[in-house]
PDB file of N, CA and C in Angstrom:
ATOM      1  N   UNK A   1       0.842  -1.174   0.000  1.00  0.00           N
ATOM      2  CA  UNK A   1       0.000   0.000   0.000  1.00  0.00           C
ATOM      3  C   UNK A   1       0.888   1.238   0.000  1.00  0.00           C
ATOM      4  N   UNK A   2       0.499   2.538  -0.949  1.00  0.00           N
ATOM      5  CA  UNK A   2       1.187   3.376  -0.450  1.00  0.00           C
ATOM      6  C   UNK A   2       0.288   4.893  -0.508  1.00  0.00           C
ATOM      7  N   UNK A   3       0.843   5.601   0.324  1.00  0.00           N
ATOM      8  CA  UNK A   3      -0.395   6.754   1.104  1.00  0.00           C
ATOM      9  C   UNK A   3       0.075   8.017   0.014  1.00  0.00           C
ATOM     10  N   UNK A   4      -0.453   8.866  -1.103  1.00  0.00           N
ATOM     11  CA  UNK A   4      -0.291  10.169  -1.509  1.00  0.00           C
ATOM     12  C   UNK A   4      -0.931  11.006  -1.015  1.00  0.00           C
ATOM     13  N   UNK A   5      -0.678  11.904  -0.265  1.00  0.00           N
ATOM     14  CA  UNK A   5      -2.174  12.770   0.308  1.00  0.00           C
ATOM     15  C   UNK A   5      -1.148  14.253   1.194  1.00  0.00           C
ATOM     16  N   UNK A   6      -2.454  14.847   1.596  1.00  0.00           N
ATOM     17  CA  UNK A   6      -1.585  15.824   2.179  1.00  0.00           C
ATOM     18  C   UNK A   6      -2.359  15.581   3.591  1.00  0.00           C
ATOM     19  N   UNK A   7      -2.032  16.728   4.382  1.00  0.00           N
ATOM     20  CA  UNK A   7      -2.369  16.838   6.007  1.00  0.00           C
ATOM     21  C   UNK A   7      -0.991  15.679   6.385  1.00  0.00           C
ATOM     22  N   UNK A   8      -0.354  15.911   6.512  1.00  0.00           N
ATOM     23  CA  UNK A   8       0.791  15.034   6.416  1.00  0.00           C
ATOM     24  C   UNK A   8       1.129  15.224   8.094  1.00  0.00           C
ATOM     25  N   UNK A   9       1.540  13.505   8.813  1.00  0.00           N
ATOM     26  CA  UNK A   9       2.413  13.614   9.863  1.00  0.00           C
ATOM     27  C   UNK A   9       3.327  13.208  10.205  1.00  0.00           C
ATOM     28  N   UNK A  10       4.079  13.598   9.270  1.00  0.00           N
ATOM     29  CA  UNK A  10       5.589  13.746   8.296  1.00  0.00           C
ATOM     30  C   UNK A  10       6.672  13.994   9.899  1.00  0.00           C
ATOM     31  N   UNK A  11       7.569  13.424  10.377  1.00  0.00           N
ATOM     32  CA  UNK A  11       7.673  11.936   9.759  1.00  0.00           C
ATOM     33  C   UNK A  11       6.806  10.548  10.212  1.00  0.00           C
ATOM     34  N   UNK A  12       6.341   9.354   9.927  1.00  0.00           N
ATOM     35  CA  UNK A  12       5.541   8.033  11.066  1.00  0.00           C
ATOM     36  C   UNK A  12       6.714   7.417  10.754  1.00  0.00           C
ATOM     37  N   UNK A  13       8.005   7.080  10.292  1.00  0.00           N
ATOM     38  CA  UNK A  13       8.760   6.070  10.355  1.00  0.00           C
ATOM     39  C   UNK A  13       9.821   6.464  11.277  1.00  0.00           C
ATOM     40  N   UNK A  14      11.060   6.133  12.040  1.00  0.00           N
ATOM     41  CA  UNK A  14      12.059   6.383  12.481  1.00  0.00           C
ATOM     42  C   UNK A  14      13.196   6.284  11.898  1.00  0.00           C
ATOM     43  N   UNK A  15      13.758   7.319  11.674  1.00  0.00           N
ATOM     44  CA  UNK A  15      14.859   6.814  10.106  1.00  0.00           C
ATOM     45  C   UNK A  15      15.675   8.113   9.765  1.00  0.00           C
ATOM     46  N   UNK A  16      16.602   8.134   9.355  1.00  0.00           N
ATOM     47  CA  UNK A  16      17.825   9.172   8.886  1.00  0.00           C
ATOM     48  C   UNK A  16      16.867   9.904   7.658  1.00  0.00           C
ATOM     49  N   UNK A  17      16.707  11.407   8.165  1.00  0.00           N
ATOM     50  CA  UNK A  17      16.010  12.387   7.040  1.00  0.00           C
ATOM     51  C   UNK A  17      16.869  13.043   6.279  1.00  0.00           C
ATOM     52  N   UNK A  18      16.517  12.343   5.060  1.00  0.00           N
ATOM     53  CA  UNK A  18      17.515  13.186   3.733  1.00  0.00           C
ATOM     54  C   UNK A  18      16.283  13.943   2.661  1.00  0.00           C
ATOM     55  N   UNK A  19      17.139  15.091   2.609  1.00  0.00           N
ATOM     56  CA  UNK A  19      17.267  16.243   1.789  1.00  0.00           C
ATOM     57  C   UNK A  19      17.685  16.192   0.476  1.00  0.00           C
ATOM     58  N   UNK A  20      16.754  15.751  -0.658  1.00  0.00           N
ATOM     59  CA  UNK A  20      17.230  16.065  -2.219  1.00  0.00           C
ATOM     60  C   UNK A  20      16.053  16.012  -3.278  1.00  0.00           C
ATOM     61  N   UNK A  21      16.507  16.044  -3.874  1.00  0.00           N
ATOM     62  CA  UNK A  21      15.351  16.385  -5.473  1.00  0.00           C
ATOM     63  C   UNK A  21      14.137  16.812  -5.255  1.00  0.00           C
ATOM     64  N   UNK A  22      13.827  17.822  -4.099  1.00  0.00           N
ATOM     65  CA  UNK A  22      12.731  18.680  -3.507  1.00  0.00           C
ATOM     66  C   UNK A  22      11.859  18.186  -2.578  1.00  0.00           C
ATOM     67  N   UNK A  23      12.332  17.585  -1.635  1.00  0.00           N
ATOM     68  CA  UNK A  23      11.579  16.294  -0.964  1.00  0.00           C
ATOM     69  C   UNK A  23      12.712  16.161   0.530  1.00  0.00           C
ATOM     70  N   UNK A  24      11.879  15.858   1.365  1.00  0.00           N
ATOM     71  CA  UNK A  24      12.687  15.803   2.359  1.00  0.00           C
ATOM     72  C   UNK A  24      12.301  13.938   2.929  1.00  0.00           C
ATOM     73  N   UNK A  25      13.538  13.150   2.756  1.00  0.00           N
ATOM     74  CA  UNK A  25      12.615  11.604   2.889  1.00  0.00           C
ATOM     75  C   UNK A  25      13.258  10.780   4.050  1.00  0.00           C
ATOM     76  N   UNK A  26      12.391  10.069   4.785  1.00  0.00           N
ATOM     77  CA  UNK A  26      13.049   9.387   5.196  1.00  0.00           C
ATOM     78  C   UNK A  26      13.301   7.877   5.342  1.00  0.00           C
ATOM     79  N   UNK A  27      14.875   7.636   5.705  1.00  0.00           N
ATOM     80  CA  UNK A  27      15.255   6.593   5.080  1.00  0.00           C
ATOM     81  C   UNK A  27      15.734   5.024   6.245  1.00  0.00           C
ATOM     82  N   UNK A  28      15.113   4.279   6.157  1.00  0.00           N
ATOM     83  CA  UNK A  28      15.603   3.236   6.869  1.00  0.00           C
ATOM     84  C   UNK A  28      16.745   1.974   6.495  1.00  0.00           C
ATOM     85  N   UNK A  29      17.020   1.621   7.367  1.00  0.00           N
ATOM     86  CA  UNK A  29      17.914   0.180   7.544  1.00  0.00           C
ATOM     87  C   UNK A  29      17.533  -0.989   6.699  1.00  0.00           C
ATOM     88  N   UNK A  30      17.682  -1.543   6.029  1.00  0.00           N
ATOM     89  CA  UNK A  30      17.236  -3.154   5.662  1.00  0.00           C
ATOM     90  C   UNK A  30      18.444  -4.211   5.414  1.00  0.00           C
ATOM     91  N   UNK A  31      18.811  -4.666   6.063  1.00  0.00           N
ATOM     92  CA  UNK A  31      19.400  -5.766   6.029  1.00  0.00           C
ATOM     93  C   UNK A  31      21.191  -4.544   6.045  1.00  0.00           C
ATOM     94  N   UNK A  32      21.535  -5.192   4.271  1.00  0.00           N
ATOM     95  CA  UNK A  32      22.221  -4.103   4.189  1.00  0.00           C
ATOM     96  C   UNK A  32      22.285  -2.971   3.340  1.00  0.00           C
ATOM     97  N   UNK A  33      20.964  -2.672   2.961  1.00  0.00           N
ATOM     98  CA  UNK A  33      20.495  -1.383   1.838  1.00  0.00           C
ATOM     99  C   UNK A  33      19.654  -0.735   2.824  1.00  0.00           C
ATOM    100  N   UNK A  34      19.420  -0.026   2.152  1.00  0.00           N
ATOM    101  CA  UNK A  34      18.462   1.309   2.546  1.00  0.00           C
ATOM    102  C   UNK A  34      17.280   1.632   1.566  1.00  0.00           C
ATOM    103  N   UNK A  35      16.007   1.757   2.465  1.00  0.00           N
ATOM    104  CA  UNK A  35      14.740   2.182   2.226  1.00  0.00           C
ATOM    105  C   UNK A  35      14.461   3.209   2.230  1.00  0.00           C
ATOM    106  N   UNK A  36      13.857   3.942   1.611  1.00  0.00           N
ATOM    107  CA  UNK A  36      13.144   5.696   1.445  1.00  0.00           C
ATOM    108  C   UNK A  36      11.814   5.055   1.698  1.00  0.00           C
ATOM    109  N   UNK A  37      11.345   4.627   3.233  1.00  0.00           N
ATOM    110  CA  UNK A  37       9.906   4.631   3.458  1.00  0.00           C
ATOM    111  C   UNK A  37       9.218   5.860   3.283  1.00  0.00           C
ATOM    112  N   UNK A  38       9.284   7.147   3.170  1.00  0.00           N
ATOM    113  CA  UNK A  38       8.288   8.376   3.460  1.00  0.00           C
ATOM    114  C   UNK A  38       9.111   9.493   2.788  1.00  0.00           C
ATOM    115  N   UNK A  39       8.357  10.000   1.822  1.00  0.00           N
ATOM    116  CA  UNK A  39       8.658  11.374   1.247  1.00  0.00           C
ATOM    117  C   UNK A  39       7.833  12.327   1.932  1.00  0.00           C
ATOM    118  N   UNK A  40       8.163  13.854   2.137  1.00  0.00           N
ATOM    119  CA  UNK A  40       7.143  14.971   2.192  1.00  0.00           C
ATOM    120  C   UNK A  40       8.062  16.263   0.757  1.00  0.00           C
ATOM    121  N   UNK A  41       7.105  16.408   0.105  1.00  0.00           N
ATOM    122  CA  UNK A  41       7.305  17.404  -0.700  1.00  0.00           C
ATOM    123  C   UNK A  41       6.444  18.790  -0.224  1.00  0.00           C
ATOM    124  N   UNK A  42       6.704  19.664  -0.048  1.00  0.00           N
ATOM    125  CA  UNK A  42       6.628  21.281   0.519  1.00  0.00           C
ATOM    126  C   UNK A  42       6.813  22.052  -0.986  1.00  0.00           C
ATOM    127  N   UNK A  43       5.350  22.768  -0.803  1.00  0.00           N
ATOM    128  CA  UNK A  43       5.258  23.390  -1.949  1.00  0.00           C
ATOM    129  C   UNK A  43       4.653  24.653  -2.072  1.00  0.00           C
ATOM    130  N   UNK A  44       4.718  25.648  -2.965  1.00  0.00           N
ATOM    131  CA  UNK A  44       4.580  26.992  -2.632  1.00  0.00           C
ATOM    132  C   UNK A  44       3.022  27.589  -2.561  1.00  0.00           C
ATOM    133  N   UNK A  45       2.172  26.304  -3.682  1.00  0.00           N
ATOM    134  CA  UNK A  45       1.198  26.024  -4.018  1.00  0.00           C
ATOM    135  C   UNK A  45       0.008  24.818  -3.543  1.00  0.00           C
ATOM    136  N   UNK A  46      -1.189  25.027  -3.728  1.00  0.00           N
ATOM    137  CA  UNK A  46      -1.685  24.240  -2.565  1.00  0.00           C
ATOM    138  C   UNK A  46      -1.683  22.798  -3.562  1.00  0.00           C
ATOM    139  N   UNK A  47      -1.847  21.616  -3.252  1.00  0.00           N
ATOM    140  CA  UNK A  47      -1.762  21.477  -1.406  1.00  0.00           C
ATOM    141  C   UNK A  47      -0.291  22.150  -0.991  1.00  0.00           C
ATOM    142  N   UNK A  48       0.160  22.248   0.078  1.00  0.00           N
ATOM    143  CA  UNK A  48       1.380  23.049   0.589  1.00  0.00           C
ATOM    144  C   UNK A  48       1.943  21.667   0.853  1.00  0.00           C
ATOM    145  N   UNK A  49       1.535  20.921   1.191  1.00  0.00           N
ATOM    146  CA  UNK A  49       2.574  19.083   1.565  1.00  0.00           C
ATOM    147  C   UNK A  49       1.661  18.391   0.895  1.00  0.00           C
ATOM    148  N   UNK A  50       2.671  17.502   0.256  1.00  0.00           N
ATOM    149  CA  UNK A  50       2.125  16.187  -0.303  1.00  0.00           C
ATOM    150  C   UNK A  50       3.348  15.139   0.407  1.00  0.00           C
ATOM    151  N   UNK A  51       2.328  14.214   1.152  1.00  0.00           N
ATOM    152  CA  UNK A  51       2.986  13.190   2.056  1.00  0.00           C
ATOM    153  C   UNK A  51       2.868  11.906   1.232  1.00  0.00           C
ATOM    154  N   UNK A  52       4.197  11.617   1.296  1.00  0.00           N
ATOM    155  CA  UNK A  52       4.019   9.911   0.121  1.00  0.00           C
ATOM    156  C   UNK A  52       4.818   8.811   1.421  1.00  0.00           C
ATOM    157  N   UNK A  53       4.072   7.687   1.491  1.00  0.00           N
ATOM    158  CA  UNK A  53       4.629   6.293   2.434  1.00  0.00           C
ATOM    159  C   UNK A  53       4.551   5.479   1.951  1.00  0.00           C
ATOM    160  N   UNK A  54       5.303   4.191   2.432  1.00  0.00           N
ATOM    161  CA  UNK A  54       4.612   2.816   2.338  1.00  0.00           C
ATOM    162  C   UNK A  54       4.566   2.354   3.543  1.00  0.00           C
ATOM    163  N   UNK A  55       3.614   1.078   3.305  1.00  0.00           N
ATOM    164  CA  UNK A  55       3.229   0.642   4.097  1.00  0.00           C
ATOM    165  C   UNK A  55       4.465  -1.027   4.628  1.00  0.00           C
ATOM    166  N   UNK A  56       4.949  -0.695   5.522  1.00  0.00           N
ATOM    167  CA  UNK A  56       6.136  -1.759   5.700  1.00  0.00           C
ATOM    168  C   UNK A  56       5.438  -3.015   5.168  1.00  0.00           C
ATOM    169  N   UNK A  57       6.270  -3.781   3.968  1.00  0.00           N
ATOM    170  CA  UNK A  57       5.891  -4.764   3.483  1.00  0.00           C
ATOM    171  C   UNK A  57       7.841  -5.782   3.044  1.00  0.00           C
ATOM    172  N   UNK A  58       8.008  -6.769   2.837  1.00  0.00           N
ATOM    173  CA  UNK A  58       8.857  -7.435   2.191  1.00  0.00           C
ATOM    174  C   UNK A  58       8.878  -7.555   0.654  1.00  0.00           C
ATOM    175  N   UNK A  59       9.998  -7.955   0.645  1.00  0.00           N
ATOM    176  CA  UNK A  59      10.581  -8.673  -0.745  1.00  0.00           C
ATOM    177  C   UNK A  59       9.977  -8.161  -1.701  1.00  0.00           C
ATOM    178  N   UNK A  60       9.392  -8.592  -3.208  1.00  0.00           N
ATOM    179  CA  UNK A  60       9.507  -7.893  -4.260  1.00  0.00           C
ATOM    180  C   UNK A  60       7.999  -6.866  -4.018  1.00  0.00           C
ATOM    181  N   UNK A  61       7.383  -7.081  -3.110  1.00  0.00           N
ATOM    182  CA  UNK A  61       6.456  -6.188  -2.568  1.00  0.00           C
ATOM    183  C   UNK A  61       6.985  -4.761  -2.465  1.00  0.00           C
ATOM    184  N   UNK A  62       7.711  -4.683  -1.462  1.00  0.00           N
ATOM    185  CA  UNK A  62       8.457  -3.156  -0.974  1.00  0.00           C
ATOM    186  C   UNK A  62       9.297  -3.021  -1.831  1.00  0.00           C
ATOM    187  N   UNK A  63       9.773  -3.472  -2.757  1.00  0.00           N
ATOM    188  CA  UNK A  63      11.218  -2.805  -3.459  1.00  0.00           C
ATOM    189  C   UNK A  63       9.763  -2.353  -4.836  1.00  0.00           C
ATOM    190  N   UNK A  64       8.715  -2.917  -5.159  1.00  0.00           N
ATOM    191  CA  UNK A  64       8.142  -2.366  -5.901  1.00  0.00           C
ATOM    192  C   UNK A  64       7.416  -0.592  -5.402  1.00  0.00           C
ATOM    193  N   UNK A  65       6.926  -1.203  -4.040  1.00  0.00           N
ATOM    194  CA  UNK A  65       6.126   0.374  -3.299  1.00  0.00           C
ATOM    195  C   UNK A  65       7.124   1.253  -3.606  1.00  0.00           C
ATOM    196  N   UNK A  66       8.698   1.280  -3.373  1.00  0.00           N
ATOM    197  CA  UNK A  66       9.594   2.183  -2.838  1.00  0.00           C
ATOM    198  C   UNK A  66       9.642   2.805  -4.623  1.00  0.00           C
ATOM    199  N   UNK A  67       9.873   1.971  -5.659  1.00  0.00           N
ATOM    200  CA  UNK A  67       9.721   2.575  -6.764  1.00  0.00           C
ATOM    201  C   UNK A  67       8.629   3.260  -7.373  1.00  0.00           C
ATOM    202  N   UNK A  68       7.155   3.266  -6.830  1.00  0.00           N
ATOM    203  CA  UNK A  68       6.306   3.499  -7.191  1.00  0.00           C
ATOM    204  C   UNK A  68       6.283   5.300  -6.472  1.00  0.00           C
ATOM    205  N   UNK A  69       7.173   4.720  -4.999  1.00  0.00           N
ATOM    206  CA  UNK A  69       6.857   6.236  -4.448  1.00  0.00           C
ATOM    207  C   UNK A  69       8.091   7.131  -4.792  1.00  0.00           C
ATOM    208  N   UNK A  70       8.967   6.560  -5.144  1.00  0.00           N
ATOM    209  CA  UNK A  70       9.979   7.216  -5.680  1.00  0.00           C
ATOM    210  C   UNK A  70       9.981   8.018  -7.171  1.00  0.00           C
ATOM    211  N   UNK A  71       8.756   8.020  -7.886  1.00  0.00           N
ATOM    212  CA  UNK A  71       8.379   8.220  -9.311  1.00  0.00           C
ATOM    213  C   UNK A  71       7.756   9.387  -8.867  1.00  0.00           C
ATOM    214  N   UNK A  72       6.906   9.655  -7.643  1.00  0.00           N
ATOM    215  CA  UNK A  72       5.737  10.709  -7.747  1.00  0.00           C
ATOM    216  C   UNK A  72       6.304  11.825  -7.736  1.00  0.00           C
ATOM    217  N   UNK A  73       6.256  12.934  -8.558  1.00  0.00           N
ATOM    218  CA  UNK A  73       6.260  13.821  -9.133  1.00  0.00           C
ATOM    219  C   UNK A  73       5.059  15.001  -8.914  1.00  0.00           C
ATOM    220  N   UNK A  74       5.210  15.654  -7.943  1.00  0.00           N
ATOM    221  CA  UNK A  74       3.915  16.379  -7.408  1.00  0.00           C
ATOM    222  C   UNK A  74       4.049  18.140  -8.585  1.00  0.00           C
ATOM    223  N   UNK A  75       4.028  18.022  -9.890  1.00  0.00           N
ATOM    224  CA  UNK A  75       3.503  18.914 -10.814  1.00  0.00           C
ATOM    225  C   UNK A  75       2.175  19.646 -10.622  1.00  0.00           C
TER     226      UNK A  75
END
């Protein structure tokens, strides 16, 4: 599952917050890679946050969510 929406309560995961490509995300542990569970994009225009998650899942499940939320493009 993954959440696009605003009213955001940026951050719900516990995880190292990185700063890039207009998005502030944060990123967890897995094994030995790293996850971007939760984007918030901040914008000048409404909505003012667009909050993107997934929903903690495994294997080709989550490496698909993480690409799906990694695409959104809030234009």
């Amino acid at each position: 599952m993954i959440y696009a929406g605003p009213a955001s309560q940026f951050p719900i995961y516990d995880g190292e917050q990185v700063t890039a490509a207009g998005r502030v995300s944060v990123v967890v542990p897995d094994g030995a890679r790293r996850i971007a569970m939760e984007h918030l994009f901040q914008r000048s225009s409404a909505p003012a946050e667009i909050h993107v998650w997934l929903m903690s899942q495994d294997g080709a499940d989550r490496d698909a969510a993480e690409r799906i939320a990694q695409s959104v493009d809030p234009k």
